[in-house]
C-alpha atoms as a PDB file:
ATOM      1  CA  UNK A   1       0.263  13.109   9.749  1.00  0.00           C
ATOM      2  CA  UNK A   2       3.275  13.866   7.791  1.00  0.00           C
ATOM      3  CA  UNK A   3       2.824  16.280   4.630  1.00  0.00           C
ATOM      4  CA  UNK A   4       2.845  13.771   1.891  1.00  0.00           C
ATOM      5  CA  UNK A   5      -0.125  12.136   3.937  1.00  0.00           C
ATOM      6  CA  UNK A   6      -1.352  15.504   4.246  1.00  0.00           C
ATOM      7  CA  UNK A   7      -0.957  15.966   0.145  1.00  0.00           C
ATOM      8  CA  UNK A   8      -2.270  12.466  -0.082  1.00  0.00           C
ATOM      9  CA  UNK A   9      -5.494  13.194   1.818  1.00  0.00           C
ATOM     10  CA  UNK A  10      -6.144  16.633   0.302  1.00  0.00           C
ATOM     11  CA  UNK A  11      -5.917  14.136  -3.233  1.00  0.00           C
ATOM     12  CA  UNK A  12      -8.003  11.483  -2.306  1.00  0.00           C
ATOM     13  CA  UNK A  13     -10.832  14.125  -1.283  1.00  0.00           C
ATOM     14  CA  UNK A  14     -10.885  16.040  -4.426  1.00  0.00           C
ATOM     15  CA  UNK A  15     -10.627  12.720  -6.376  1.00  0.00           C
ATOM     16  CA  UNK A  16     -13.514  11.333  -4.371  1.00  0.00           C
ATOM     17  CA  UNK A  17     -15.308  14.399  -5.709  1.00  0.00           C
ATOM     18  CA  UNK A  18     -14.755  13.862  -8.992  1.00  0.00           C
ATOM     19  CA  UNK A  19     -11.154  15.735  -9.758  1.00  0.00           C
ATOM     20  CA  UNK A  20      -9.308  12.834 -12.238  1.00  0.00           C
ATOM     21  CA  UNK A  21      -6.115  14.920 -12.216  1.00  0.00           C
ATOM     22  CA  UNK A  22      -5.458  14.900  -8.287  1.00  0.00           C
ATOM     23  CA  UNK A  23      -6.338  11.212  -8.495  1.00  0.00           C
ATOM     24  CA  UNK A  24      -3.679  10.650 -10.946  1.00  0.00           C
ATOM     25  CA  UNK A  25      -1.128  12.914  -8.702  1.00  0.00           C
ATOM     26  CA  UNK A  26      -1.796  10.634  -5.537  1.00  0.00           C
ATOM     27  CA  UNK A  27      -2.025   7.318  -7.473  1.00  0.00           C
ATOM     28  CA  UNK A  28       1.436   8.034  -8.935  1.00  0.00           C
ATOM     29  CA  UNK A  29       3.170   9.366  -5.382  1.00  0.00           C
ATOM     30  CA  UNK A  30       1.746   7.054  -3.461  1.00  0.00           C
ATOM     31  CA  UNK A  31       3.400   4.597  -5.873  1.00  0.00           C
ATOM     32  CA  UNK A  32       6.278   6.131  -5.777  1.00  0.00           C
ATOM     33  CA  UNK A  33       6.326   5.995  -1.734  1.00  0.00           C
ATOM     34  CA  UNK A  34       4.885   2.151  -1.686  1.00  0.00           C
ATOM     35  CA  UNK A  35       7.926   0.779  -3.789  1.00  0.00           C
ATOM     36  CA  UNK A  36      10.431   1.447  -0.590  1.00  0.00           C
ATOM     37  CA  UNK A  37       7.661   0.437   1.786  1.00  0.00           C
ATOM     38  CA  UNK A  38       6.911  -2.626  -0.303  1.00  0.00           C
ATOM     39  CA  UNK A  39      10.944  -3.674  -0.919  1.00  0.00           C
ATOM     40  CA  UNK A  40      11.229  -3.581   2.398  1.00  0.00           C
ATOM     41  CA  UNK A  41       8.341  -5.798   3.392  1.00  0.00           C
ATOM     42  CA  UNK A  42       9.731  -8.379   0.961  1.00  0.00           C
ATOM     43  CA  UNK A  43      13.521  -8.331   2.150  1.00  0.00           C
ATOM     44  CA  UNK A  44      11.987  -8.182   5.785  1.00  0.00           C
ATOM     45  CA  UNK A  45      10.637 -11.982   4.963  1.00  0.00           C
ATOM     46  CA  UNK A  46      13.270 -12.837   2.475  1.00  0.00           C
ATOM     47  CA  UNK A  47      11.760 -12.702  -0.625  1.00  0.00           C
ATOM     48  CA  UNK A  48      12.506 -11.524  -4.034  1.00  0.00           C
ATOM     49  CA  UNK A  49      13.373  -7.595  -4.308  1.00  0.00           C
ATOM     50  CA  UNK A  50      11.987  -8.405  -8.021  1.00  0.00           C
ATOM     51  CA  UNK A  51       8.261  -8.570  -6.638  1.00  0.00           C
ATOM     52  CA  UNK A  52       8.049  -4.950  -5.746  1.00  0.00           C
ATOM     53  CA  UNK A  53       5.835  -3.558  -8.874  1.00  0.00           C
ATOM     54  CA  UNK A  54       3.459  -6.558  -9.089  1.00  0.00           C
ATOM     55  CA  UNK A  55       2.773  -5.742  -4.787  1.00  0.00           C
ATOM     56  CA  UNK A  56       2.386  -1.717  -5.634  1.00  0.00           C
ATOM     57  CA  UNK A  57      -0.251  -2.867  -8.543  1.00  0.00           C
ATOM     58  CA  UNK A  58      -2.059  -4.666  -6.328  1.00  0.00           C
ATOM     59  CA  UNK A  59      -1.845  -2.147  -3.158  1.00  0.00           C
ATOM     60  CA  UNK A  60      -2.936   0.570  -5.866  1.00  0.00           C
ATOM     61  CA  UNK A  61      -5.602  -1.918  -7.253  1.00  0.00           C
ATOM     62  CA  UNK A  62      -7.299  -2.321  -3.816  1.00  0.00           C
ATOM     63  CA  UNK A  63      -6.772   1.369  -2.897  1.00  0.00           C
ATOM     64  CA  UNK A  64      -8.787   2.158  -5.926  1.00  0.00           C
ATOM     65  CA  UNK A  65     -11.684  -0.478  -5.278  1.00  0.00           C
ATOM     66  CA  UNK A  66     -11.622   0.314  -2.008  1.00  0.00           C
ATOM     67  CA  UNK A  67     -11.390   3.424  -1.805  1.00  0.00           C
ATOM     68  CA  UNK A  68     -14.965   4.888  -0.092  1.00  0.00           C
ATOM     69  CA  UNK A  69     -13.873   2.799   2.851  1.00  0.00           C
ATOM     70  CA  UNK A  70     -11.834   5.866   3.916  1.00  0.00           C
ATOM     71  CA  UNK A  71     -13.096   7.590   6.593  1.00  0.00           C
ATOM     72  CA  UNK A  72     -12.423  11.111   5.307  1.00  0.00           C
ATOM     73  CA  UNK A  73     -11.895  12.367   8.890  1.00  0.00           C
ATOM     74  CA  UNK A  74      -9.128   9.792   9.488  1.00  0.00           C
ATOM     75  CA  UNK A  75      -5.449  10.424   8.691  1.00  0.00           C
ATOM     76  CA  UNK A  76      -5.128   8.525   5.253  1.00  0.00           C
ATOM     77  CA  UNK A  77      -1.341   6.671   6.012  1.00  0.00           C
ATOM     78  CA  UNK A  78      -2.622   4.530   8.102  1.00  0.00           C
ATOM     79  CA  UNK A  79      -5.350   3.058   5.923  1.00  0.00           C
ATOM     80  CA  UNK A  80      -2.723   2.554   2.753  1.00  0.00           C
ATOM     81  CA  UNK A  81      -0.477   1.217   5.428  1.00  0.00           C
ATOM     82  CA  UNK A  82      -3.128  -1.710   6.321  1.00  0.00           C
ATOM     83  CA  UNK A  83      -3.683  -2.637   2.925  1.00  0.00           C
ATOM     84  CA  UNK A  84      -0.389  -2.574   2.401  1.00  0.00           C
ATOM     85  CA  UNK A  85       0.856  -5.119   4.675  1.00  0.00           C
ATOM     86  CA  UNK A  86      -2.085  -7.646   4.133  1.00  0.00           C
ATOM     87  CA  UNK A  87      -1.108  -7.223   0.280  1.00  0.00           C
ATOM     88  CA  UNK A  88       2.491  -8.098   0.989  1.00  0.00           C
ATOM     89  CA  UNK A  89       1.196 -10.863   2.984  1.00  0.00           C
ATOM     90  CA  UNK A  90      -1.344 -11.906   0.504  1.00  0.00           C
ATOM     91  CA  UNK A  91       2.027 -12.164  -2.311  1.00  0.00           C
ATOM     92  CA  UNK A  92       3.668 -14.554   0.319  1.00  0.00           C
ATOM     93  CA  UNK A  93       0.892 -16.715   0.524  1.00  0.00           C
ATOM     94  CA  UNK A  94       0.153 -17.108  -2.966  1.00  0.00           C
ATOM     95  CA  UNK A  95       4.007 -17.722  -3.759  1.00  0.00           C
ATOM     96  CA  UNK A  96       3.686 -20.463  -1.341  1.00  0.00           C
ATOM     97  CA  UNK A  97       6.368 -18.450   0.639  1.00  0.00           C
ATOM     98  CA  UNK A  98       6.970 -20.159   4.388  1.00  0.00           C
ATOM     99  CA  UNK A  99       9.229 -19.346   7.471  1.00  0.00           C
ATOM    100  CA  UNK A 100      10.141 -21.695   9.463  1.00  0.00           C
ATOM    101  CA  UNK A 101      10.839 -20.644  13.380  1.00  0.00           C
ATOM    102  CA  UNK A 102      11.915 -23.319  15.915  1.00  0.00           C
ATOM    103  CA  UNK A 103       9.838 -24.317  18.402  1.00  0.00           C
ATOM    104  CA  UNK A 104      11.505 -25.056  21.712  1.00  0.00           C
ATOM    105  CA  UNK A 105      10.266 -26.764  24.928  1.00  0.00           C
END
């Protein structure tokens, strides 16, 4: 786990407990961290750089509803990583966003 995911998980435990401040610290670096993660998901499949924010709102979005889904014991990076990817994919779909491969006999 690297520190930031260490930072992140110390964060999400004290926020799970109630602290509102070190929610607010992890919700706003783990933005901050998501908007490379997330530009490069999109340019990875060809799509608009200009997406970015409206992906991090709703990785953060799901983060937040999800949130007692994370196993406390478990490294956190991981789990944002997950919804992460299935929220870039999620974008794609509803964009109507295709790639086309060749199939070959």
């Amino acid at each position: 786990m690297t520190g930031r995911e260490t930072l992140w998980a110390e964060w999400m435990r004290a926020a799970m407990e109630g602290d509102n401040a070190a929610y607010d610290r992890f919700l706003r670096d783990a933005a901050q961290a998501l908007r490379g993660l997330v530009r490069r998901g999109l340019a990875r499949v060809g799509a608009s750089p200009s997406e970015t924010e409206d992906v991090v709102q709703d990785i953060l979005i799901a983060v937040h509803l999800k949130r007692h889904t994370w196993d406390r014991a478990r490294p956190i990076g991981p789990w944002i990583s997950g919804i992460a990817r299935y929220k870039i994919i999620d974008n794609m779909r509803r964009r109507g966003f295709r790639t086309e491969l060749p199939i070959e006999d």
